[in-house]
Protein backbone atom coordinates (compact mmCIF):
# COMPACT_ATOMS: atom_id res chain seq x y z
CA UNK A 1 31.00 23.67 -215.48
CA UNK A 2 33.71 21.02 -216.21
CA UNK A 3 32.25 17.19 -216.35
CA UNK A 4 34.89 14.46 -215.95
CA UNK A 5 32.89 10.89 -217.55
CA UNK A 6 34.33 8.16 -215.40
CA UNK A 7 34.97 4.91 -216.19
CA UNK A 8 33.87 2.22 -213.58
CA UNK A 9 36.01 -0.40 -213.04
CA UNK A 10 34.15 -3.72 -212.03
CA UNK A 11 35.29 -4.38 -208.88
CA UNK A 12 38.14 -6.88 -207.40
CA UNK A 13 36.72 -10.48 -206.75
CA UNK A 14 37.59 -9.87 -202.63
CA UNK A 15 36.02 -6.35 -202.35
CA UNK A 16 32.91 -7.95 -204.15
CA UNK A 17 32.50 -11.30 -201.68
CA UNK A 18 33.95 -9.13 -198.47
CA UNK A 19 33.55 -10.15 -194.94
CA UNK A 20 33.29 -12.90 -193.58
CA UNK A 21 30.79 -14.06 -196.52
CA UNK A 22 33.57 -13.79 -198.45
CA UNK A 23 35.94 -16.06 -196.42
CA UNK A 24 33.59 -18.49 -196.71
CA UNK A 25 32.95 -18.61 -200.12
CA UNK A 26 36.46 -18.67 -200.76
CA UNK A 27 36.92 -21.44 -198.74
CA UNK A 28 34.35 -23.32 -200.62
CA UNK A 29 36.91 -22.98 -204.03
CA UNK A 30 38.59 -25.83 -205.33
CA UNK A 31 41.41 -24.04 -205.56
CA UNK A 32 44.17 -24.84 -202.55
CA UNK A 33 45.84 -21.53 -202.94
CA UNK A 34 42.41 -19.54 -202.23
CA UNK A 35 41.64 -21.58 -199.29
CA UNK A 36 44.81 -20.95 -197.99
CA UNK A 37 44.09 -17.22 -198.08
CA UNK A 38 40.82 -17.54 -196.69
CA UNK A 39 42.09 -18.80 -193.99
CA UNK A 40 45.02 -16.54 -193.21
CA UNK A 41 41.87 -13.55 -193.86
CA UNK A 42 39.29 -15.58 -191.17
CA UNK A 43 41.35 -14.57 -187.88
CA UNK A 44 40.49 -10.98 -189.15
CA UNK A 45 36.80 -12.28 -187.44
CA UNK A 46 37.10 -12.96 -184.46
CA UNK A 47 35.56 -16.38 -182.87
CA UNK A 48 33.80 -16.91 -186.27
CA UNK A 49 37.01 -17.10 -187.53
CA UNK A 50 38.68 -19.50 -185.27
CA UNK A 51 35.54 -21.54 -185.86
CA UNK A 52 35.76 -21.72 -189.88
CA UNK A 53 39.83 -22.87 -189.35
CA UNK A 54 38.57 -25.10 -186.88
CA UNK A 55 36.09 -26.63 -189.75
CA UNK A 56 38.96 -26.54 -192.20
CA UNK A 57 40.72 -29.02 -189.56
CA UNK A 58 38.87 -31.83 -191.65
CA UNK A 59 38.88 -29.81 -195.00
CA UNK A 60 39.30 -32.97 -197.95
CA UNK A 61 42.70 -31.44 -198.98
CA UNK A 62 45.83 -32.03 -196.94
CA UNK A 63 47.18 -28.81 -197.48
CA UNK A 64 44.48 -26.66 -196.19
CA UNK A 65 44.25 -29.09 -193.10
CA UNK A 66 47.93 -28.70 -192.62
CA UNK A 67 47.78 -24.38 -193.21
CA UNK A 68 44.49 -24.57 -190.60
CA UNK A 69 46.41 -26.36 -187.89
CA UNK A 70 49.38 -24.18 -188.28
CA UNK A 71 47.17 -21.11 -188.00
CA UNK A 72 45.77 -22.25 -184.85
CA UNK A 73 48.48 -23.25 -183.30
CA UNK A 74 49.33 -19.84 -183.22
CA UNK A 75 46.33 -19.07 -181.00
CA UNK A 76 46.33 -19.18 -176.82
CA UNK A 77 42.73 -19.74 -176.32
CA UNK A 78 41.86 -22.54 -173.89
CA UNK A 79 39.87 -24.09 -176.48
CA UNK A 80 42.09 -23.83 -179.26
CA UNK A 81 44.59 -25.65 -177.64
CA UNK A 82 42.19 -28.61 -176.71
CA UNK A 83 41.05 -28.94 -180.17
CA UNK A 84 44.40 -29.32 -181.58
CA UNK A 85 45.31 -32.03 -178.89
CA UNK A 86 42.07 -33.99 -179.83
CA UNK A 87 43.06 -33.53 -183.54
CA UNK A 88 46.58 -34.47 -182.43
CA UNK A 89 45.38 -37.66 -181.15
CA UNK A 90 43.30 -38.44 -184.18
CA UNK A 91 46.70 -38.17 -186.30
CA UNK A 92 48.34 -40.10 -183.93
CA UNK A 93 45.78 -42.62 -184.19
CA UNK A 94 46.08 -43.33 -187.81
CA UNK A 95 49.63 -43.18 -188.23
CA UNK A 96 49.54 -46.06 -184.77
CA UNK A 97 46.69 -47.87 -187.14
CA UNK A 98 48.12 -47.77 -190.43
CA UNK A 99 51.71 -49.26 -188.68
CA UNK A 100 49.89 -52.05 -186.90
CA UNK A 101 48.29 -52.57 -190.72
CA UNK A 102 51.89 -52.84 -192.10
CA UNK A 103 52.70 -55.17 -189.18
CA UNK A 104 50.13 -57.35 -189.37
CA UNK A 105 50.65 -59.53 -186.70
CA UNK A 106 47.40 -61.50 -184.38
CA UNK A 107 47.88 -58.86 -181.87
CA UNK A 108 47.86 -55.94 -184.90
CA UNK A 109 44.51 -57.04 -186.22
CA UNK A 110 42.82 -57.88 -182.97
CA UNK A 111 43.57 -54.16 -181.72
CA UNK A 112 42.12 -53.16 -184.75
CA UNK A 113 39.33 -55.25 -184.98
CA UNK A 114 38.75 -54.13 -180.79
CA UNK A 115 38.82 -50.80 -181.68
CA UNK A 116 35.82 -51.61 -184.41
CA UNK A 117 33.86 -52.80 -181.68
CA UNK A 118 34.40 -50.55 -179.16
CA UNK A 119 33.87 -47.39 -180.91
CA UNK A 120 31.63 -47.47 -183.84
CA UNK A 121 31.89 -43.82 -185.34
CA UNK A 122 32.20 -43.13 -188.56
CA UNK A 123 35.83 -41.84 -188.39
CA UNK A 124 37.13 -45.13 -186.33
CA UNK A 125 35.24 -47.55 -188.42
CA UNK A 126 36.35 -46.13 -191.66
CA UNK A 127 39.89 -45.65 -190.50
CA UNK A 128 39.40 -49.18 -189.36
CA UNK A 129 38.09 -50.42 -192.99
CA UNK A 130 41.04 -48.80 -194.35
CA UNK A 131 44.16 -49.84 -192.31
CA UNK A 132 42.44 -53.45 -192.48
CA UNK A 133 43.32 -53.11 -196.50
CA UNK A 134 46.79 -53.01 -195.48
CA UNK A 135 47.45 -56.28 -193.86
CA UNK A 136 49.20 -58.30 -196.10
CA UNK A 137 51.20 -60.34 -194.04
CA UNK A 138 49.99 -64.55 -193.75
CA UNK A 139 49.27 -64.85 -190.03
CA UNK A 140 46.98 -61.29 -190.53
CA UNK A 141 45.07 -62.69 -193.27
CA UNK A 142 44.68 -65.94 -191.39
CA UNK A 143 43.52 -63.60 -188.19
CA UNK A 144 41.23 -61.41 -190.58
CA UNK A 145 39.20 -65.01 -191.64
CA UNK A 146 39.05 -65.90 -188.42
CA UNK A 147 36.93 -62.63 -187.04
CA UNK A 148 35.05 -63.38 -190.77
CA UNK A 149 33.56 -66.77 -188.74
CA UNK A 150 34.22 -65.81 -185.10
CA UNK A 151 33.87 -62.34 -184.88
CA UNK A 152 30.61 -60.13 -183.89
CA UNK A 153 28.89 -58.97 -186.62
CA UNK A 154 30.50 -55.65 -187.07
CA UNK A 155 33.95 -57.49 -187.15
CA UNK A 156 32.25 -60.19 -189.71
CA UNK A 157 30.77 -57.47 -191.76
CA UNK A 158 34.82 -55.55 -192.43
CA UNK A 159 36.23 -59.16 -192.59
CA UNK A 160 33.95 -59.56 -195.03
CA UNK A 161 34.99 -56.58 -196.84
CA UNK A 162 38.35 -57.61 -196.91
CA UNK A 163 38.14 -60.79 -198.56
CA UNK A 164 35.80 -59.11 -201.21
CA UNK A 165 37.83 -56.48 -202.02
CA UNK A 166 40.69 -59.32 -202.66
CA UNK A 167 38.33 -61.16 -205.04
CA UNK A 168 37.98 -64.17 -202.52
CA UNK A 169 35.54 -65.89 -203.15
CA UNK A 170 35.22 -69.13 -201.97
CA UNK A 171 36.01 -68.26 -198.41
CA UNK A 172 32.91 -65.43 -199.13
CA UNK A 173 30.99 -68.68 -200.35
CA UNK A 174 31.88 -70.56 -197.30
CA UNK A 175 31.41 -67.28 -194.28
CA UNK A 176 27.69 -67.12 -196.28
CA UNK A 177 26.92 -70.61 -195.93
CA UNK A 178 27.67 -70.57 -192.01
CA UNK A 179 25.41 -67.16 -191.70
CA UNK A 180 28.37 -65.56 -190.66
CA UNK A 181 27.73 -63.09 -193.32
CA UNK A 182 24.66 -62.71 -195.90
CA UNK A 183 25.05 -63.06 -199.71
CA UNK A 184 23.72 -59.43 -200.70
CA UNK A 185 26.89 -58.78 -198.51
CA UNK A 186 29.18 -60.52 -199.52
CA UNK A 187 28.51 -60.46 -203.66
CA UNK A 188 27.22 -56.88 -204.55
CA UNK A 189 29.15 -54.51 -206.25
């Protein structure tokens, strides 16, 4: 009898992390290129599929965001199609923000400083503390101080930030002296 020794290969990276377990993993990688990939692989899995592109809808990196919408879009489900609306929306919102920022008019920074008050989650108050760092325009600076001594607190409290990113002090100084904001506030690092 004839005996053939045969080597073993060790096997390719995607037949070792297969499935759906595998999708994932890759998705966790660094690398853009991989997620990418992953994601084209996840509509192989049905609604656990749609759900991990769904996820990578707020993935840190712009093009993975970008490939997960596109993916979608693709996709007739009822539920899909609302999702990408809302996220839509939320990219309509910023780009709306970010050019009343640039503006920075009275009405610019009260609209943004309403929208603080109105809805205080996460993504509106840090899109909020962001497009705030844009004004650089007089009258919105002048507008900003003003919600720094006549604003509620939540208003006070990004005003606040605002001026102490710009190394302000003395109007930090003068918005802890009126209570308007407190010192730990206004002077840690």
């Amino acid at each position: 009898m004839l005996s053939l020794v045969v080597k073993k290969k060790p096997l390719p990276v995607a037949v070792v992390l297969g499935g759906l377990e595998g999708v994932k993993r890759r998705l966790a990688n660094p690398v853009v290129e991989q997620k990418i990939a992953a994601l084209e692989e996840a509509l192989k899995y049905g609604e656990a599929g749609l759900e991990l592109l769904i996820w990578a809808l707020e993935d840190k990196l712009w093009k993975v965001r970008q490939a997960a919408y596109a993916l979608l879009a693709t996709r007739q489900e009822p539920i899909v199609q609302e999702i990408l609306q809302e996220y839509g929306n939320k990219i309509d919102r910023y780009d709306a923000f970010v050019a009343m920022a640039r503006t920075g008019g009275v009405s610019d920074v009260d609209t943004l400083m309403d929208n603080l008050e109105s809805d205080r989650t996460s993504a509106t108050c840090k899109l909020v503390d962001y497009t705030l760092g844009l004004v650089n325009t007089h009258e919105g600076k002048d507008r900003i101080r003003y919600y720094l001594f006549n604003g509620t607190q939540i208003q006070r409290n990004y005003a606040g930030l605002y001026f102490k990113r710009r190394g302000e002090k003395s109007i930090l100084i003068e918005a802890v002296k009126q209570g308007c904001i407190d010192k730990l506030q206004a002077f840690s690092k």
